[in-house]
PDB file of N, CA and C in Angstrom:
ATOM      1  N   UNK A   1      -1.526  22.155  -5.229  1.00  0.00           N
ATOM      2  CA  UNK A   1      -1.515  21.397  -3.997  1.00  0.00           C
ATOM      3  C   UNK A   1      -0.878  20.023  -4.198  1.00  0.00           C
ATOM      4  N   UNK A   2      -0.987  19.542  -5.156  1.00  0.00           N
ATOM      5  CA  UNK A   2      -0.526  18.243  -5.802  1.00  0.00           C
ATOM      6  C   UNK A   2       1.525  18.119  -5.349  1.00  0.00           C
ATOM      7  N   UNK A   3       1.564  19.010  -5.870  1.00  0.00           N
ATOM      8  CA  UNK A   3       3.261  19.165  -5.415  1.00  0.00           C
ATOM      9  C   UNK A   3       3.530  19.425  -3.949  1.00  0.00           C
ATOM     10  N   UNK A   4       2.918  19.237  -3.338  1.00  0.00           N
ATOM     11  CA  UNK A   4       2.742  19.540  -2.089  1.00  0.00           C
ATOM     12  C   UNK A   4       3.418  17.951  -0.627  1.00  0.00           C
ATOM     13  N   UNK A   5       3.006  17.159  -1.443  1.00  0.00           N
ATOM     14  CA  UNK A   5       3.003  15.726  -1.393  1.00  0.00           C
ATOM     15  C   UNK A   5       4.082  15.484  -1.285  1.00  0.00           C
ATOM     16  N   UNK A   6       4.968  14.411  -0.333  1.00  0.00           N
ATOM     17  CA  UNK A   6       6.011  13.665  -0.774  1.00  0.00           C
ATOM     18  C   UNK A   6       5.957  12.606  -0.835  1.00  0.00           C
ATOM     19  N   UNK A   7       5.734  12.113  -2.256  1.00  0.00           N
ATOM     20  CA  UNK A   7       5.154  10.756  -2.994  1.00  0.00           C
ATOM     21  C   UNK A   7       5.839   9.766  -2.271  1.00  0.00           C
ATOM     22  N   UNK A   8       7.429   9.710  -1.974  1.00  0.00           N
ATOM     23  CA  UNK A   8       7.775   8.670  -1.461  1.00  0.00           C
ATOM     24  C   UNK A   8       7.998   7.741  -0.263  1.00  0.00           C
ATOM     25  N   UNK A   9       7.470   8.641   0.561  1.00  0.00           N
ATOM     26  CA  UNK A   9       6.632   8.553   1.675  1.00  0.00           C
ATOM     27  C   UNK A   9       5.661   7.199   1.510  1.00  0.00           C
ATOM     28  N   UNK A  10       4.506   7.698   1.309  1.00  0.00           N
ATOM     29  CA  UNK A  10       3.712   6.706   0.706  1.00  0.00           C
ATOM     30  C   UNK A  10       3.965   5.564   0.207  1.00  0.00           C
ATOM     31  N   UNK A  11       4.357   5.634  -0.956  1.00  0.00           N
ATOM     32  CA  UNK A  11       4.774   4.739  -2.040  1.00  0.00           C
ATOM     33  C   UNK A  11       5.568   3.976  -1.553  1.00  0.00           C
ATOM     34  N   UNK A  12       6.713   4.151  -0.692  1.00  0.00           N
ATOM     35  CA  UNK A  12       7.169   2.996   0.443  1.00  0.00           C
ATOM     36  C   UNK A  12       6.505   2.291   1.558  1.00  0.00           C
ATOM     37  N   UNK A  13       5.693   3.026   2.006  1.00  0.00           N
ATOM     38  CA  UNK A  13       4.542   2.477   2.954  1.00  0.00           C
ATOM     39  C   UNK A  13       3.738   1.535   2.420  1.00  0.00           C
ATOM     40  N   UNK A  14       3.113   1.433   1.355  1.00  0.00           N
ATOM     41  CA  UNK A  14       2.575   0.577   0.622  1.00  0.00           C
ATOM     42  C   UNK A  14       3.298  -0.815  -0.075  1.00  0.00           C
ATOM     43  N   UNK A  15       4.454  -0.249  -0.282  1.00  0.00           N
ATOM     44  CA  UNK A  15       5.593  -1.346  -0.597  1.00  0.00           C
ATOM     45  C   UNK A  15       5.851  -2.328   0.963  1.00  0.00           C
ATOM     46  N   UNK A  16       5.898  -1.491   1.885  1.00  0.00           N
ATOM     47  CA  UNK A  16       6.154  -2.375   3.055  1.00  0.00           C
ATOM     48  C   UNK A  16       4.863  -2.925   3.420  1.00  0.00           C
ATOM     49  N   UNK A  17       3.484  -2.629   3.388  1.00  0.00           N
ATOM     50  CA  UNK A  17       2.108  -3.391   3.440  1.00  0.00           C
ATOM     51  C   UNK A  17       1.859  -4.377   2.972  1.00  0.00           C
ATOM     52  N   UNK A  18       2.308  -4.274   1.450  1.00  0.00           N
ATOM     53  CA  UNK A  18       2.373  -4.847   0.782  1.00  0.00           C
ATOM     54  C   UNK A  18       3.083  -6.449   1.052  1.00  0.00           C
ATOM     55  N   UNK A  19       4.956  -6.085   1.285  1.00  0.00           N
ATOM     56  CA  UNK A  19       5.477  -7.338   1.718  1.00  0.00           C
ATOM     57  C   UNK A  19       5.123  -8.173   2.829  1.00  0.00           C
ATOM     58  N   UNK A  20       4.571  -7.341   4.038  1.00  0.00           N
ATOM     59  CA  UNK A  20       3.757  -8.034   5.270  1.00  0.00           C
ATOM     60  C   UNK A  20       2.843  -8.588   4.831  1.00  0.00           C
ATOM     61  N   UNK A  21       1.629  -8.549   3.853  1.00  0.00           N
ATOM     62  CA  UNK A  21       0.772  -9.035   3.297  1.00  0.00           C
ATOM     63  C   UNK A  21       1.340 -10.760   2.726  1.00  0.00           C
ATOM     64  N   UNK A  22       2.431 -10.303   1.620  1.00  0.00           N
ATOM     65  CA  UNK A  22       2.705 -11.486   1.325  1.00  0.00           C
ATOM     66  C   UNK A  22       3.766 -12.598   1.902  1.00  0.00           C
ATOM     67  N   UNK A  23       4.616 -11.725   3.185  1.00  0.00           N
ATOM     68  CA  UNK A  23       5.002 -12.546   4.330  1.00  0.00           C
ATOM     69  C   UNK A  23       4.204 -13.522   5.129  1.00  0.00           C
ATOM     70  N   UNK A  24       2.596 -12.508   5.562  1.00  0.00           N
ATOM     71  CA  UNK A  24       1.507 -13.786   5.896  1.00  0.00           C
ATOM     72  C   UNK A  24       0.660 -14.698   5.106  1.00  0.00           C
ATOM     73  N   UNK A  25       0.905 -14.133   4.030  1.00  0.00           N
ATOM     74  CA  UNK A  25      -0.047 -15.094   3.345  1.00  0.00           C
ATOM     75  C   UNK A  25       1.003 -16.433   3.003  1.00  0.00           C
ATOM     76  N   UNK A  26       2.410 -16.073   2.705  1.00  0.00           N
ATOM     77  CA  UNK A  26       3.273 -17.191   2.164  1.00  0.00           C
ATOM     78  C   UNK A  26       3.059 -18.105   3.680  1.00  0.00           C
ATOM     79  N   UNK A  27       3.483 -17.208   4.832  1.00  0.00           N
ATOM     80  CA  UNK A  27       3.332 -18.441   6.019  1.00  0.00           C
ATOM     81  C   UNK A  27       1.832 -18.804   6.363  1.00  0.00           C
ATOM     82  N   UNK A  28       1.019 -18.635   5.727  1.00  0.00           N
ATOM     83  CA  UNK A  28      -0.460 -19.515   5.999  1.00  0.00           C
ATOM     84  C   UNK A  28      -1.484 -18.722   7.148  1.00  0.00           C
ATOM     85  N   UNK A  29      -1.210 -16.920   7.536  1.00  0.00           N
ATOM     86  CA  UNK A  29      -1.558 -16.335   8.588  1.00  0.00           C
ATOM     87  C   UNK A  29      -3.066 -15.774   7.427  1.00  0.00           C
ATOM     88  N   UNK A  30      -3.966 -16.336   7.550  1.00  0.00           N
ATOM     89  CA  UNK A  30      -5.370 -15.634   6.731  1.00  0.00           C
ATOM     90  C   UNK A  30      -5.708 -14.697   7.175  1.00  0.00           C
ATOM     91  N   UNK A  31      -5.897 -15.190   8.839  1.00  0.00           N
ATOM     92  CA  UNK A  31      -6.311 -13.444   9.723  1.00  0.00           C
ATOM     93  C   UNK A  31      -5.698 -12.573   9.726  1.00  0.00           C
ATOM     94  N   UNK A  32      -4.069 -12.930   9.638  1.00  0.00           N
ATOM     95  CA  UNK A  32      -3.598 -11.310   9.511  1.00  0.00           C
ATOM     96  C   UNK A  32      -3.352 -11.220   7.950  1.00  0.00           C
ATOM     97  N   UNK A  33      -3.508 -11.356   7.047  1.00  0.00           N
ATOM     98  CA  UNK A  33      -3.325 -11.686   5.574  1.00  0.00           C
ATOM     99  C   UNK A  33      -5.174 -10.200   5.683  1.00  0.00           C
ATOM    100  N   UNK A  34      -6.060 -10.934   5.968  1.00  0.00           N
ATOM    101  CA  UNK A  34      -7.081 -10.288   5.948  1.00  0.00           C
ATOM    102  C   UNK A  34      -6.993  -8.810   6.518  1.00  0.00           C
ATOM    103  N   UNK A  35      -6.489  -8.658   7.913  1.00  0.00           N
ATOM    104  CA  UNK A  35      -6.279  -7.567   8.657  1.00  0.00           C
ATOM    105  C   UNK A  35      -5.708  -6.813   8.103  1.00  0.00           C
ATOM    106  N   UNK A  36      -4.857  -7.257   7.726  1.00  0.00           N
ATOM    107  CA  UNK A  36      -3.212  -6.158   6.816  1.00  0.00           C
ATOM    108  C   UNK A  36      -4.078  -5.849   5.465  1.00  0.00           C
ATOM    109  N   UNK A  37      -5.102  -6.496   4.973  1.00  0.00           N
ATOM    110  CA  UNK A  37      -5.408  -6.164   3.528  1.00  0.00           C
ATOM    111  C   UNK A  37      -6.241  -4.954   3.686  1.00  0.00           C
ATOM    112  N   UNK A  38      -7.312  -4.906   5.064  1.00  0.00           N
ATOM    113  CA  UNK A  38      -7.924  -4.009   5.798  1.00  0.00           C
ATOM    114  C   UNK A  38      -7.381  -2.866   5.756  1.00  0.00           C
ATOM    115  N   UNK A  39      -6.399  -2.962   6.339  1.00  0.00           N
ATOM    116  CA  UNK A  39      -5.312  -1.674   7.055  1.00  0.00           C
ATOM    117  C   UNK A  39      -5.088  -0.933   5.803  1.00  0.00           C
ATOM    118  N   UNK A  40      -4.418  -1.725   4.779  1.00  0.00           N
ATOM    119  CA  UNK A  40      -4.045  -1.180   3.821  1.00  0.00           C
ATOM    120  C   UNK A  40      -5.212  -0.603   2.613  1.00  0.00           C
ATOM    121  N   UNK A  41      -6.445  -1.242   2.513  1.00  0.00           N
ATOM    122  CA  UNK A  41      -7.500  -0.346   2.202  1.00  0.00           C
ATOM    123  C   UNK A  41      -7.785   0.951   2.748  1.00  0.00           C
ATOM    124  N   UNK A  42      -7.478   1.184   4.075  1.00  0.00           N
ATOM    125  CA  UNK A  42      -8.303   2.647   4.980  1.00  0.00           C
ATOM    126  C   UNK A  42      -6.785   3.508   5.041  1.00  0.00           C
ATOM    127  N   UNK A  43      -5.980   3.081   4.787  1.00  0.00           N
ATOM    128  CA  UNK A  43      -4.501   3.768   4.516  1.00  0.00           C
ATOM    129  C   UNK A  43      -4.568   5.042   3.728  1.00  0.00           C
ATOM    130  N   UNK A  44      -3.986   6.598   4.419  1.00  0.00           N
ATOM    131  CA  UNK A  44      -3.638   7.075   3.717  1.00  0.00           C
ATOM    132  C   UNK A  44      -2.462   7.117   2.625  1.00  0.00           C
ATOM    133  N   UNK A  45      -2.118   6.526   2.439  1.00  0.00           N
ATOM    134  CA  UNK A  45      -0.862   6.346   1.443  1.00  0.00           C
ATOM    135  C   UNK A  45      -1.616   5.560   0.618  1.00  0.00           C
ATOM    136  N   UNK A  46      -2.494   4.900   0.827  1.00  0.00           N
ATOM    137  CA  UNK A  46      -3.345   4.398  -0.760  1.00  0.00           C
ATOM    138  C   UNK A  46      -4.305   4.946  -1.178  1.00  0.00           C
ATOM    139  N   UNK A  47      -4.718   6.156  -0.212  1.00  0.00           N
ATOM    140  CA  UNK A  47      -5.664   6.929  -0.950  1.00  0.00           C
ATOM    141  C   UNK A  47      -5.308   7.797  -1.890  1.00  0.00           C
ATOM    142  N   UNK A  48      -4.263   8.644  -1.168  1.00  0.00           N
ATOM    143  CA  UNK A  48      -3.018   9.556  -1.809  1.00  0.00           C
ATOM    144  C   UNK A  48      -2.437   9.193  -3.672  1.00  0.00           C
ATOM    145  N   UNK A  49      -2.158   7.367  -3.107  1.00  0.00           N
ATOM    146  CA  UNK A  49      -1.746   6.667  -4.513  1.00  0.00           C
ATOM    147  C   UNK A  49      -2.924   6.259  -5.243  1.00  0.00           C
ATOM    148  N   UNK A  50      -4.237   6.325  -5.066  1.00  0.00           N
ATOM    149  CA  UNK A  50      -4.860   5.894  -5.806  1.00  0.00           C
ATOM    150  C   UNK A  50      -5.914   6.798  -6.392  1.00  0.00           C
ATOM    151  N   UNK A  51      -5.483   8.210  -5.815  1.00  0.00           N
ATOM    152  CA  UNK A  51      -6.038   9.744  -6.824  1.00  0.00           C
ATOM    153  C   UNK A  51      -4.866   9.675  -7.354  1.00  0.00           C
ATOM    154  N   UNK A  52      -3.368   9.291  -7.207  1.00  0.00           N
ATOM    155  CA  UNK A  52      -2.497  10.017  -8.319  1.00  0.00           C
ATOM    156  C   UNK A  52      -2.887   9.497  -9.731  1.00  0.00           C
ATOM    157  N   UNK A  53      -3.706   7.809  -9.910  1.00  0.00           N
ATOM    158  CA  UNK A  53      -3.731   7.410 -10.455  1.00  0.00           C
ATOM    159  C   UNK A  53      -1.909   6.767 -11.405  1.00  0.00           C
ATOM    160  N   UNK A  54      -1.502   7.535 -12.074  1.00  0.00           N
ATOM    161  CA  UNK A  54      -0.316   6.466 -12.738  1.00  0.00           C
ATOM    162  C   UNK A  54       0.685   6.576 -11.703  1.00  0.00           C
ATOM    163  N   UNK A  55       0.921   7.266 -10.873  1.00  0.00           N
ATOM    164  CA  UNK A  55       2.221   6.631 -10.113  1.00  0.00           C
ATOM    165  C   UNK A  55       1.659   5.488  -9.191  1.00  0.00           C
ATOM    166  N   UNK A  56       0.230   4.830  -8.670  1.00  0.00           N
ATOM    167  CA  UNK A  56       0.098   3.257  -8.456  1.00  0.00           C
ATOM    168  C   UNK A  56       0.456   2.763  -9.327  1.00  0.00           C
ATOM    169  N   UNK A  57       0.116   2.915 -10.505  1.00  0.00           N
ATOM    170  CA  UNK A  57       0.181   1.965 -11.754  1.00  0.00           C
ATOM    171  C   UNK A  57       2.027   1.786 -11.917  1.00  0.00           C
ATOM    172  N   UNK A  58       2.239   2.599 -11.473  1.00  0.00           N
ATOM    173  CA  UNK A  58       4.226   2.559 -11.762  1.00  0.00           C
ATOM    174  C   UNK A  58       4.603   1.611 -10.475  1.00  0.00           C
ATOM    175  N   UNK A  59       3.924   1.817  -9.260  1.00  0.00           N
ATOM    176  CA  UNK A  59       4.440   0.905  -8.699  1.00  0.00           C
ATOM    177  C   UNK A  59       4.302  -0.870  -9.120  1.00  0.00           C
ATOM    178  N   UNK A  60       2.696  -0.888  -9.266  1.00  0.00           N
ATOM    179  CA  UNK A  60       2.684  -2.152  -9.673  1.00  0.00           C
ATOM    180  C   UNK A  60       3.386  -3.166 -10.679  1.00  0.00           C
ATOM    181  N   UNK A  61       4.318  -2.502 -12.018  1.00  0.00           N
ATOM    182  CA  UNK A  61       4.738  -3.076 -12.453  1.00  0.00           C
ATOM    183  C   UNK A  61       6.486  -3.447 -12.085  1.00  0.00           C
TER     184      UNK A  61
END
């Protein structure tokens, strides 16, 4: 079932959460800095990435 997945799907979705995250936080937005951190906790694409276990870890570096 694992191959089933198209990892990059995800793994871009999280990349773009990600930069909105640090778009509001660089301009001083806490509430949506907070909201977006929300969103991106209950996200399927980080649940997905965070059973693959090492392909998060590949993104992060």
């Amino acid at each position: 079932m694992r191959g089933a997945v198209d990892w990059r799907a995800p793994e871009d979705e999280i990349r773009r959460q990600g930069q909105r995250i640090f778009t509001a936080s660089r301009d001083g937005d806490h509430k949506r800095v907070r909201n977006l951190q929300k969103l991106m906790l209950r996200s399927r694409s980080n649940t997905l990435l965070s059973a693959a276990g090492g392909r998060a870890q590949c993104l992060a570096a």
